[in-house]
PDB file of N, CA and C in Angstrom:
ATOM      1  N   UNK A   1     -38.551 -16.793 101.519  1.00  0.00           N
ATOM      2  CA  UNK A   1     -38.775 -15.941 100.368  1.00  0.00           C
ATOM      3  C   UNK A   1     -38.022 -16.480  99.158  1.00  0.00           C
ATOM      4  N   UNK A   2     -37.057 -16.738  99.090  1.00  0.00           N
ATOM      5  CA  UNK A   2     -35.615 -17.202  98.197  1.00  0.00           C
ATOM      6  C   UNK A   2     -36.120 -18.901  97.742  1.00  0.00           C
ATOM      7  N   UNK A   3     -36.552 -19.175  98.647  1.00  0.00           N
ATOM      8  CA  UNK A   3     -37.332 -20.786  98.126  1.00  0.00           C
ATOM      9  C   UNK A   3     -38.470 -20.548  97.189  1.00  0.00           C
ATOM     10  N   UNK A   4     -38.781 -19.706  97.333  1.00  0.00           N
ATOM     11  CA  UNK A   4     -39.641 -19.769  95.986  1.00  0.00           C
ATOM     12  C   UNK A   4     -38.875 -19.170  94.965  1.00  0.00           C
ATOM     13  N   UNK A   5     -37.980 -18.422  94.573  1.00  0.00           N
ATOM     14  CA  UNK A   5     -37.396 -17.850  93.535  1.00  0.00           C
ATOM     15  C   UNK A   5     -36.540 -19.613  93.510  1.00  0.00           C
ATOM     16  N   UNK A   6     -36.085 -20.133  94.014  1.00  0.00           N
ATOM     17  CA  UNK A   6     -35.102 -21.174  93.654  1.00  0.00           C
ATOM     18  C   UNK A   6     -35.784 -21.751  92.904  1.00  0.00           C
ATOM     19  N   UNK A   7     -37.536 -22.201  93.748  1.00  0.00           N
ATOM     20  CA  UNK A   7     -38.286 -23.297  92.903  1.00  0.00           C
ATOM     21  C   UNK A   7     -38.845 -23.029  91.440  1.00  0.00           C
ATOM     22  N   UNK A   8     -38.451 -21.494  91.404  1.00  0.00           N
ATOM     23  CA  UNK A   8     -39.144 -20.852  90.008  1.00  0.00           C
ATOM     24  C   UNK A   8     -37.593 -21.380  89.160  1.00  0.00           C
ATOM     25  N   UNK A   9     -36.314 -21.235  89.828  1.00  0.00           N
ATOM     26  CA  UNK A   9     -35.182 -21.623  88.790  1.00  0.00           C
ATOM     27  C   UNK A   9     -35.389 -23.066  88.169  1.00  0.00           C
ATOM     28  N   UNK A  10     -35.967 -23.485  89.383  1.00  0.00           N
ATOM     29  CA  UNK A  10     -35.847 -25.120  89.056  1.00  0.00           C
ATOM     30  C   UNK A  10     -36.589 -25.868  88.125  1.00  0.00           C
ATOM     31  N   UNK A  11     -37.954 -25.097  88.556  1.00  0.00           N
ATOM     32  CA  UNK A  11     -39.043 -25.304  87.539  1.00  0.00           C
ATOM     33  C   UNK A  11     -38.974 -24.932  85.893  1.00  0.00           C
ATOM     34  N   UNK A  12     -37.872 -23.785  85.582  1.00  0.00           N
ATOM     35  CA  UNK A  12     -37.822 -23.212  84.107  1.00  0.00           C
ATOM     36  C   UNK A  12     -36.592 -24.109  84.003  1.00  0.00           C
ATOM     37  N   UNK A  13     -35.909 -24.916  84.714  1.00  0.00           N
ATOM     38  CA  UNK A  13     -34.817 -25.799  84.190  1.00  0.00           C
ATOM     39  C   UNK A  13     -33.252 -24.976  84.214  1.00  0.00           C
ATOM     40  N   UNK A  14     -33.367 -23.785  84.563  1.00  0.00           N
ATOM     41  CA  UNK A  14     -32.324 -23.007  84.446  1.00  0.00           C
ATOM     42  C   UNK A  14     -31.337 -23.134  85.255  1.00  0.00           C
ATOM     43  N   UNK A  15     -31.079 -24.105  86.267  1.00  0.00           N
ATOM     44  CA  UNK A  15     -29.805 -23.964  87.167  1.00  0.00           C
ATOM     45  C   UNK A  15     -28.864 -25.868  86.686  1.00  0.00           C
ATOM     46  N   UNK A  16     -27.757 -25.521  86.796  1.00  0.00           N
ATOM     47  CA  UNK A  16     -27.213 -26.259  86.558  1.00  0.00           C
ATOM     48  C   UNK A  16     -27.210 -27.808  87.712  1.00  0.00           C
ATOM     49  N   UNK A  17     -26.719 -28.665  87.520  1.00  0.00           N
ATOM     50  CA  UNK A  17     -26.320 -29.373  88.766  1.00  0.00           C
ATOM     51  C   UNK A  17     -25.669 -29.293  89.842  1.00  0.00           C
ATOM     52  N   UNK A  18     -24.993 -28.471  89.419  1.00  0.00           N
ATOM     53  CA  UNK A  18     -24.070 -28.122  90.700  1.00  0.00           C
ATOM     54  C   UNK A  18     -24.841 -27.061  91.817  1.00  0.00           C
ATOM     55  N   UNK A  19     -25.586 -26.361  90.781  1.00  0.00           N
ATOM     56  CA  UNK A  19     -26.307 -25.499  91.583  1.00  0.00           C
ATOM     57  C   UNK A  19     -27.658 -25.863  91.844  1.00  0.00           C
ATOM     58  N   UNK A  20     -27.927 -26.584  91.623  1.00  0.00           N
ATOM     59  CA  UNK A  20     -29.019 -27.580  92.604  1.00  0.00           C
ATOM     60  C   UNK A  20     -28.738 -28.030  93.877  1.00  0.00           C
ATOM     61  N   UNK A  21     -27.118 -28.813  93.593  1.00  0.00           N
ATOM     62  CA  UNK A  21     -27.004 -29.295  95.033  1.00  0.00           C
ATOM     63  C   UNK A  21     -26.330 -28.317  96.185  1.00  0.00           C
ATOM     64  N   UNK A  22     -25.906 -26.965  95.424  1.00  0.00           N
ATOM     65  CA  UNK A  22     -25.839 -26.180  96.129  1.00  0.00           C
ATOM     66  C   UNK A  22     -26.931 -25.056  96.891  1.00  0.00           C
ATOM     67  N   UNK A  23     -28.017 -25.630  97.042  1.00  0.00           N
ATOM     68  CA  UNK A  23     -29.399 -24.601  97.637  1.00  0.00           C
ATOM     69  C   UNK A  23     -29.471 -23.901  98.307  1.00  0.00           C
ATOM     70  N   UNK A  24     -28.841 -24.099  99.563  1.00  0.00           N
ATOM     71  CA  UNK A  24     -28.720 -23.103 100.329  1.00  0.00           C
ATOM     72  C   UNK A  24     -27.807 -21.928 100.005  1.00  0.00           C
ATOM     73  N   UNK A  25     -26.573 -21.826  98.978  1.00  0.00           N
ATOM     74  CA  UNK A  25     -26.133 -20.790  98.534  1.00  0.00           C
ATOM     75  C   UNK A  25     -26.699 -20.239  97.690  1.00  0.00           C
ATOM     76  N   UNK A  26     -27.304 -20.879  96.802  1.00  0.00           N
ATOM     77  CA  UNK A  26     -28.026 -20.044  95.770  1.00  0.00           C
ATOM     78  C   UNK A  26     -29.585 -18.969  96.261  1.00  0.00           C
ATOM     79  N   UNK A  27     -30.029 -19.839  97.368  1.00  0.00           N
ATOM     80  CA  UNK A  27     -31.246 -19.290  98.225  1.00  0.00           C
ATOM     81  C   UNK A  27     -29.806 -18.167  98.765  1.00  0.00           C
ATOM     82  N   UNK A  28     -29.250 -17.901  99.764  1.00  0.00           N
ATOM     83  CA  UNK A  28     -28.729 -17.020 100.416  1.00  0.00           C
ATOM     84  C   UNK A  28     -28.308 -16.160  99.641  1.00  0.00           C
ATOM     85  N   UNK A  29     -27.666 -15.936  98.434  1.00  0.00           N
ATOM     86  CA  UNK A  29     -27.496 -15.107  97.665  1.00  0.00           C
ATOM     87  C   UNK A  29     -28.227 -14.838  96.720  1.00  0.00           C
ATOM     88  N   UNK A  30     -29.518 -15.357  96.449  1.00  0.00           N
ATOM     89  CA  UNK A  30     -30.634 -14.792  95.642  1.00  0.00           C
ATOM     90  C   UNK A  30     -31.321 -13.832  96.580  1.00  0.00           C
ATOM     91  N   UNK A  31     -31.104 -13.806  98.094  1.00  0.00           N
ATOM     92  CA  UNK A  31     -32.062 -13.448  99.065  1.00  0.00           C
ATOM     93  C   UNK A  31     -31.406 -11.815  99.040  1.00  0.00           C
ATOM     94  N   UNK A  32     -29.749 -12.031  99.070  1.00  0.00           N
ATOM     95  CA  UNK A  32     -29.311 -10.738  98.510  1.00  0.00           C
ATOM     96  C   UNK A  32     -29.529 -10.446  97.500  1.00  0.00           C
ATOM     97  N   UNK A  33     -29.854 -10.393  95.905  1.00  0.00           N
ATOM     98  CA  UNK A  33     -30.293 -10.165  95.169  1.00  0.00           C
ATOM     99  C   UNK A  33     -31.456  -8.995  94.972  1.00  0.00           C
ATOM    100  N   UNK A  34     -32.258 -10.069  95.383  1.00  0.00           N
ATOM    101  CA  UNK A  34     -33.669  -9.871  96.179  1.00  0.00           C
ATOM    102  C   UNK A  34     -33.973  -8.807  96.698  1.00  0.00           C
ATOM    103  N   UNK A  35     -33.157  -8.266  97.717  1.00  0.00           N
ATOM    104  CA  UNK A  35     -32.949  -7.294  98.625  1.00  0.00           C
ATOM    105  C   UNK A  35     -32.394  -5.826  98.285  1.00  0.00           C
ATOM    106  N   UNK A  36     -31.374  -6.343  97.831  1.00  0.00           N
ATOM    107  CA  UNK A  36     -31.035  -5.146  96.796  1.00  0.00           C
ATOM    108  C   UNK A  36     -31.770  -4.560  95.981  1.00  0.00           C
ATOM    109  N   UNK A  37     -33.085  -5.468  95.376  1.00  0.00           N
ATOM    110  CA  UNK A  37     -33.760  -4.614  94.435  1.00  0.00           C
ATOM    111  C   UNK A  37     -35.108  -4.512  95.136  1.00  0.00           C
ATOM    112  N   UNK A  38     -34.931  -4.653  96.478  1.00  0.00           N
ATOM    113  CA  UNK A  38     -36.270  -4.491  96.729  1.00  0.00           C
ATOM    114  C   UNK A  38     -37.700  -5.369  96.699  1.00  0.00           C
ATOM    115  N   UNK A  39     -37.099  -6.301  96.615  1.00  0.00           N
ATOM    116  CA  UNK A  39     -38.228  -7.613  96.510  1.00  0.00           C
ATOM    117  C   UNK A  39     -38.434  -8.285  97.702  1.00  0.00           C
ATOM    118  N   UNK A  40     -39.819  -8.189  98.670  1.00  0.00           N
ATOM    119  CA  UNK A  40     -39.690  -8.387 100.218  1.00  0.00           C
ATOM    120  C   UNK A  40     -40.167  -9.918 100.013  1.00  0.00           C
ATOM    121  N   UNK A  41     -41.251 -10.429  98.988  1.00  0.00           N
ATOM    122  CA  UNK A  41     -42.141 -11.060  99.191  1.00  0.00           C
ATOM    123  C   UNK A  41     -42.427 -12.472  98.489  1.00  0.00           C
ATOM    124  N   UNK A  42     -43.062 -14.036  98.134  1.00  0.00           N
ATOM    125  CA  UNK A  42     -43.313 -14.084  97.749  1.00  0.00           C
ATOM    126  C   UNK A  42     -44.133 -14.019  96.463  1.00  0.00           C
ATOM    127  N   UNK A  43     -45.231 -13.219  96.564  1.00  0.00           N
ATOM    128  CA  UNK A  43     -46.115 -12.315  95.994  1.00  0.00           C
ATOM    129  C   UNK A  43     -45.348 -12.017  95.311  1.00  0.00           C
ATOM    130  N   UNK A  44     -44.227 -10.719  95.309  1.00  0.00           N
ATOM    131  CA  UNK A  44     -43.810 -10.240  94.206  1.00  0.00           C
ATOM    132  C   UNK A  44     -42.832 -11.091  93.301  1.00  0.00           C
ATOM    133  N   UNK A  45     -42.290 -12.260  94.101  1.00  0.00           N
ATOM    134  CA  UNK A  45     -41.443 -13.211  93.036  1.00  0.00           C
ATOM    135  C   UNK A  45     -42.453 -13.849  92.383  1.00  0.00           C
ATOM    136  N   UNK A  46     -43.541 -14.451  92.592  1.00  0.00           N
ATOM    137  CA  UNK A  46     -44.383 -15.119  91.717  1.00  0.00           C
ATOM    138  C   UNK A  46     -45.151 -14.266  90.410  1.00  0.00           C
ATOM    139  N   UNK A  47     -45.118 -12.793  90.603  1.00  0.00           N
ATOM    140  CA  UNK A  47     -45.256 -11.547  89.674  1.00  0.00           C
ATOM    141  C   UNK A  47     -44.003 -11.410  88.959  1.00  0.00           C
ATOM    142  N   UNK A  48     -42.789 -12.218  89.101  1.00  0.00           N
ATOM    143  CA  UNK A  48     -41.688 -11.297  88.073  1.00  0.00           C
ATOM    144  C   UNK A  48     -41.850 -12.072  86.753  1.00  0.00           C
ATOM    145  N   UNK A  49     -41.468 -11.332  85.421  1.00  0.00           N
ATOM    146  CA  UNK A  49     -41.540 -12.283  84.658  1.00  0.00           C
ATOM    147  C   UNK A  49     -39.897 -13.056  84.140  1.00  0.00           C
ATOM    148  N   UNK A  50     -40.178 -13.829  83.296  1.00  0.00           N
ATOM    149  CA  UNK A  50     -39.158 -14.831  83.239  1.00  0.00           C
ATOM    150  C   UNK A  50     -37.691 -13.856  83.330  1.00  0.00           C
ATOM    151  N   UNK A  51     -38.168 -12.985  82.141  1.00  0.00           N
ATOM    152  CA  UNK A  51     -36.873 -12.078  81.912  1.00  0.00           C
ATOM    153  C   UNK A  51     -35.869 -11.510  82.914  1.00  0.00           C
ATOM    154  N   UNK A  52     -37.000 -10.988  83.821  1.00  0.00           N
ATOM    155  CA  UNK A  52     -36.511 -10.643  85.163  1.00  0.00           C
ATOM    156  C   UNK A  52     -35.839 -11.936  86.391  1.00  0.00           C
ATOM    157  N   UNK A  53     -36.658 -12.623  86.328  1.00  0.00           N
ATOM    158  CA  UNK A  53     -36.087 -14.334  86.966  1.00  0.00           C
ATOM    159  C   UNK A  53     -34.305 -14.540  86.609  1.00  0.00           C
ATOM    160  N   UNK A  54     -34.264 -13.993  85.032  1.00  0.00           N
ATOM    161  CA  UNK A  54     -32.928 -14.341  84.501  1.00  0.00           C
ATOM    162  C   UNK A  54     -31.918 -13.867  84.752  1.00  0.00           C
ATOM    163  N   UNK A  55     -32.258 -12.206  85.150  1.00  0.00           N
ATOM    164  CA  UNK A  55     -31.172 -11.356  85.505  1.00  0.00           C
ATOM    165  C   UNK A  55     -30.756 -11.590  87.004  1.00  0.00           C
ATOM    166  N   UNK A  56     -31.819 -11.961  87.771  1.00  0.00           N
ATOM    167  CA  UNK A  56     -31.764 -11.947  88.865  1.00  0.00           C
ATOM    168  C   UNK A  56     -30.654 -13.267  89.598  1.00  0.00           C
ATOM    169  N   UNK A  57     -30.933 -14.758  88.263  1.00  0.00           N
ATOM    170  CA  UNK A  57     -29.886 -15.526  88.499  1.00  0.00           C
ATOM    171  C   UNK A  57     -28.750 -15.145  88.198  1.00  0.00           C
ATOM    172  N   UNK A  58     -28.374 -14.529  87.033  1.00  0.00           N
ATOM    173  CA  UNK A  58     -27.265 -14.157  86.207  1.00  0.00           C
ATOM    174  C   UNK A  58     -26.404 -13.288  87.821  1.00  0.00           C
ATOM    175  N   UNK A  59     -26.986 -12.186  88.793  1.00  0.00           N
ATOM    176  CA  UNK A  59     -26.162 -11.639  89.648  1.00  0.00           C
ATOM    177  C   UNK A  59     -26.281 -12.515  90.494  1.00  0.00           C
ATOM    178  N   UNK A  60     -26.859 -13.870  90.729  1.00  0.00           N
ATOM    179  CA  UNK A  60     -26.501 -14.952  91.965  1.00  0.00           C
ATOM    180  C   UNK A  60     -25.052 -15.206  91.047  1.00  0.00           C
ATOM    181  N   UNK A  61     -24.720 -15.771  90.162  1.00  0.00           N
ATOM    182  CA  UNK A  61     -24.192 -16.319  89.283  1.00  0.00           C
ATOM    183  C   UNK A  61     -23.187 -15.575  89.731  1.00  0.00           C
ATOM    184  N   UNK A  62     -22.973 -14.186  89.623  1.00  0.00           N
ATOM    185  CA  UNK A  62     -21.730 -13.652  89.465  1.00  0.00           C
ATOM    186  C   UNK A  62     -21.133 -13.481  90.640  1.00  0.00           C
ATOM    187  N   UNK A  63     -22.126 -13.302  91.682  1.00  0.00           N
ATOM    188  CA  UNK A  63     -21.513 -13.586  93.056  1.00  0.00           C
ATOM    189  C   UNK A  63     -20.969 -14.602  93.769  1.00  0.00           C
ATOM    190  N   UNK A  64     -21.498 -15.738  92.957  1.00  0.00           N
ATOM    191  CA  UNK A  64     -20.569 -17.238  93.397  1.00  0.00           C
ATOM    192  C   UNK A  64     -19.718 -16.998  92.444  1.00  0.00           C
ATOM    193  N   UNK A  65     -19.419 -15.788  91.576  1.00  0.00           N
ATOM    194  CA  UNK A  65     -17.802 -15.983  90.642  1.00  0.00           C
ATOM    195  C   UNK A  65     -16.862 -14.972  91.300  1.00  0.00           C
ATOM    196  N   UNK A  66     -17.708 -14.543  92.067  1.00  0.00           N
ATOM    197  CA  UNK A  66     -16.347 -13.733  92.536  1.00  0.00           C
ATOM    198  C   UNK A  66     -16.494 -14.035  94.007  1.00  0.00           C
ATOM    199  N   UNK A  67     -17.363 -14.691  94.714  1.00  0.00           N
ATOM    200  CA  UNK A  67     -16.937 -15.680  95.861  1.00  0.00           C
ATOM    201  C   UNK A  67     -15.482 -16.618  95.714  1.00  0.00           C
ATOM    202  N   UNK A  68     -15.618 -17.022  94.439  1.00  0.00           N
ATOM    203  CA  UNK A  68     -14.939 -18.064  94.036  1.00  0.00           C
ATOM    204  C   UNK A  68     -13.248 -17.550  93.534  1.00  0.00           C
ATOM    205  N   UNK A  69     -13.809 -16.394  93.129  1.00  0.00           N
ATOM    206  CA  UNK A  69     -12.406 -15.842  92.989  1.00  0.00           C
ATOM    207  C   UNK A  69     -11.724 -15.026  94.220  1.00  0.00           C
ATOM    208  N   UNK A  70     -12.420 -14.567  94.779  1.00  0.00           N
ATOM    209  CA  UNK A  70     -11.589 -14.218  96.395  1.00  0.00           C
ATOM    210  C   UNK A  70     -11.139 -15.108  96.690  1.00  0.00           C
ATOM    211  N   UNK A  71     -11.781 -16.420  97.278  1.00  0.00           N
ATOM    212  CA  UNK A  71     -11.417 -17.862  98.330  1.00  0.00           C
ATOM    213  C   UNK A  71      -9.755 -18.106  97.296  1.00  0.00           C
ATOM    214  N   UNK A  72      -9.795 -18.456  95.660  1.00  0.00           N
ATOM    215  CA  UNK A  72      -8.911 -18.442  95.254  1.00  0.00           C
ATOM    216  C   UNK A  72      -7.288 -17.377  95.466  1.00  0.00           C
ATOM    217  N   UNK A  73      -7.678 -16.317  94.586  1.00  0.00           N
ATOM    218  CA  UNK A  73      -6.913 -15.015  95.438  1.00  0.00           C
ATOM    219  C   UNK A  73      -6.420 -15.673  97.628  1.00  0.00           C
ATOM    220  N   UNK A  74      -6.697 -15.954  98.201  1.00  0.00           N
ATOM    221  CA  UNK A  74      -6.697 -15.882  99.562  1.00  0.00           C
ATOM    222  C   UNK A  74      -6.193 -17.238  99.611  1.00  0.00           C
ATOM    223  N   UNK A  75      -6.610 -18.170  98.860  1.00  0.00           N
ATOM    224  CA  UNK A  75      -5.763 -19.504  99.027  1.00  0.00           C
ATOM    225  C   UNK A  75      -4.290 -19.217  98.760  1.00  0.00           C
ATOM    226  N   UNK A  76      -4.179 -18.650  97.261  1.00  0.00           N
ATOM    227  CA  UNK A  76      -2.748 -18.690  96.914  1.00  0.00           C
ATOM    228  C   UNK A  76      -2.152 -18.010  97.531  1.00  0.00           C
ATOM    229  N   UNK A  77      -2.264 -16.566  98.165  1.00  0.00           N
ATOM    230  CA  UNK A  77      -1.861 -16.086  98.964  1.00  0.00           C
ATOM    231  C   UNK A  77      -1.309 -16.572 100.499  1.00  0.00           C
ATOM    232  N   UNK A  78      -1.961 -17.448 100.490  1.00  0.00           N
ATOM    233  CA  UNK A  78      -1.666 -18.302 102.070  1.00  0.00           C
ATOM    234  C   UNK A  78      -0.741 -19.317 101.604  1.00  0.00           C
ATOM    235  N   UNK A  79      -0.377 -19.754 100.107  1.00  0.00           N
ATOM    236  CA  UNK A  79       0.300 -20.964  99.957  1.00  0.00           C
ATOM    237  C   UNK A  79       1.814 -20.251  99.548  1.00  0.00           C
ATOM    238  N   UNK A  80       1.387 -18.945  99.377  1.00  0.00           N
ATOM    239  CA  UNK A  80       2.490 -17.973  98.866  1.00  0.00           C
ATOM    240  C   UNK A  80       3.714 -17.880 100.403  1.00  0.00           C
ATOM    241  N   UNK A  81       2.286 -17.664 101.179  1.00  0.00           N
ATOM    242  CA  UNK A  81       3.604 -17.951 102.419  1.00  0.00           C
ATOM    243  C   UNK A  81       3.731 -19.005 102.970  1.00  0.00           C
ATOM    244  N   UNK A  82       3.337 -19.817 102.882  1.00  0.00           N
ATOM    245  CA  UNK A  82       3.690 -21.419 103.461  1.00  0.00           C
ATOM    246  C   UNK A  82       5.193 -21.866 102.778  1.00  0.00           C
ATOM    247  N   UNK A  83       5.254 -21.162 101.179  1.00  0.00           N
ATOM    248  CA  UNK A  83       6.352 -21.300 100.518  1.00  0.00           C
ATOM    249  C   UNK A  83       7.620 -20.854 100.603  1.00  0.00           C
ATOM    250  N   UNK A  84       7.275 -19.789 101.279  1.00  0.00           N
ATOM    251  CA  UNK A  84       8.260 -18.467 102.056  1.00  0.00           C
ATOM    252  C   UNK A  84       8.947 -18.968 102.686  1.00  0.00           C
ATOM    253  N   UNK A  85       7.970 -19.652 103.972  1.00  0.00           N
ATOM    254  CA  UNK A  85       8.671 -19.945 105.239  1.00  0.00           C
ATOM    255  C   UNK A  85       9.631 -21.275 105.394  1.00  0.00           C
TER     256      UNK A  85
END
């Protein structure tokens, strides 16, 4: 399902490089996206229009920012006690 919303990112030029070579995260968390609003199908991703395409990256987007900021948070925290000890 999420492979076609990726190939629609790819095709309007909208994902960066990094997030190209990251596909399978951006598919897995577009799939949540997706889900959340209720979108089961092909069919209905090839019906959204661009506008909608945008928002829908924008909350992949924010979920690899706060993926990114937990793993951070949880690193330093672990280096917090490595420092301790």
């Amino acid at each position: 399902m999420s492979d076609f919303a990726f190939f629609r990112f790819i095709s309007n030029n909208w994902l960066t490089e990094s997030e190209k070579k990251r596909k399978d995260e951006i598919i897995q968390l577009t799939e949540e996206v997706l889900e959340s609003k209720g979108i089961e199908c092909d069919a209905r991703i090839s019906k959204l229009s661009e506008e909608q395409l945008k928002e829908i990256l924008e909350e992949v987007r924010d979920k690899i920012k706060k993926k990114k900021k937990k793993n951070n948070i949880t690193l330093e925290s672990e280096s917090d006690l490595i420092v301790k000890n």
